[in-house]
Protein backbone atom coordinates (compact mmCIF):
# COMPACT_ATOMS: atom_id res chain seq x y z
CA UNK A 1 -8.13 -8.49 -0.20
CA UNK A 2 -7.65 -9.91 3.88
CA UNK A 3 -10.97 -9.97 5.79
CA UNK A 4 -9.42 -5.78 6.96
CA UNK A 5 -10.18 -4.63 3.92
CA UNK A 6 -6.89 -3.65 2.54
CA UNK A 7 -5.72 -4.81 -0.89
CA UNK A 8 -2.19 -4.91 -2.14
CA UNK A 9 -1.53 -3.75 -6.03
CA UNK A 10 0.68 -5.58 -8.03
CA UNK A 11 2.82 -1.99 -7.32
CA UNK A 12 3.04 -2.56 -3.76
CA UNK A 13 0.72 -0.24 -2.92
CA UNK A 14 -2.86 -0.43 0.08
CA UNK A 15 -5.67 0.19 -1.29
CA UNK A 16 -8.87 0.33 1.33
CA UNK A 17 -11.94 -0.91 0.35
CA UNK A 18 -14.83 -0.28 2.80
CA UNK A 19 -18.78 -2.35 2.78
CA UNK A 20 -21.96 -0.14 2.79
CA UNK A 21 -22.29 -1.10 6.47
CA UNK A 22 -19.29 0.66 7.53
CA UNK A 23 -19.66 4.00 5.09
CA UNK A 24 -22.91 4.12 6.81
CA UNK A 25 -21.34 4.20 10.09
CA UNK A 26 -18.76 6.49 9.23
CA UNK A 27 -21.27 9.21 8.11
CA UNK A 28 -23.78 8.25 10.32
CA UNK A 29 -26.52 7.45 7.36
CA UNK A 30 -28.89 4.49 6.86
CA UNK A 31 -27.52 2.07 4.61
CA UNK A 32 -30.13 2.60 2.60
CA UNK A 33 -28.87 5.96 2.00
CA UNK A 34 -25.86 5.00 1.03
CA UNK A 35 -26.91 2.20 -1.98
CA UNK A 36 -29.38 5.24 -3.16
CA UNK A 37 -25.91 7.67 -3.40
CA UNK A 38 -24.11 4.63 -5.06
CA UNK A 39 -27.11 4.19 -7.94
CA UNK A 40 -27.14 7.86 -8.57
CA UNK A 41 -23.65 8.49 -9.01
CA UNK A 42 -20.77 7.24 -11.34
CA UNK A 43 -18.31 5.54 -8.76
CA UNK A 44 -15.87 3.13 -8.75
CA UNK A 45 -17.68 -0.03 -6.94
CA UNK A 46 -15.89 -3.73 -6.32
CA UNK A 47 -18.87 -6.48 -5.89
CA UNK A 48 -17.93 -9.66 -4.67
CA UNK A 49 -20.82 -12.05 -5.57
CA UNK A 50 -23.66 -9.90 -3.79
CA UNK A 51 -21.36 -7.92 -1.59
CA UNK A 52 -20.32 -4.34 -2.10
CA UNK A 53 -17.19 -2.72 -1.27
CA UNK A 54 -16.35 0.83 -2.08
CA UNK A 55 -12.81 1.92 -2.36
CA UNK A 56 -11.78 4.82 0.31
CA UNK A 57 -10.49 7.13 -3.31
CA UNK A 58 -14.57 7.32 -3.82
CA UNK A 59 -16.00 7.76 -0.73
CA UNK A 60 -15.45 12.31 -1.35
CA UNK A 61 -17.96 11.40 -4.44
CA UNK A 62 -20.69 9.95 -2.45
CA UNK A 63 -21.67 13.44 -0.77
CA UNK A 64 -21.47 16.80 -2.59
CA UNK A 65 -20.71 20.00 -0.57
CA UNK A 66 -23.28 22.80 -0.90
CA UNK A 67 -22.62 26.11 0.28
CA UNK A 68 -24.65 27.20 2.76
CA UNK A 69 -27.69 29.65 2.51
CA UNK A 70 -25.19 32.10 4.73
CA UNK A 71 -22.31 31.34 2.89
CA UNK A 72 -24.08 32.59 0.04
CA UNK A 73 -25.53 35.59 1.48
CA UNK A 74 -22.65 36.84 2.68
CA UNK A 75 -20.79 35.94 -0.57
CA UNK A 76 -23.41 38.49 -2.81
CA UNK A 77 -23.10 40.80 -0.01
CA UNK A 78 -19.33 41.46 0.30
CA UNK A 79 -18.59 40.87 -3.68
């Protein structure tokens, strides 16, 4: 892995790995927020001695999408 992030497979392929500092960023979330999301969920993680990097195919686990209290409402509504 170069100091970008990207890995090359033995296939040829990128692979992007991102650090808990930059998910952060990207979803505008503490840090902290993040390692608690990593803990409580099975994902695919890469450590490198202390360091953390999380591969961009896992970063749809960290957050689960809830409908919305409308959403609902207007789902038992119209059905």
């Amino acid at each position: 892995m170069n100091k970008s992030g990207i890995r090359i497979t033995e296939e040829g392929n990128f692979k992007q790995y991102y650090s808990v500092k930059t998910v952060a960023k990207m979803f505008d979330v503490s840090e902290k927020t993040i390692r608690r999301l990593l803990q409580n969920r099975n994902l695919t993680i890469i450590r490198i001695g202390t360091n953390i990097r999380i591969p961009e195919t896992e970063l749809s686990k960290l957050f689960i999408e809830k409908p919305s209290t409308n959403t609902i409402i207007n789902k038992l509504l119209l059905d």
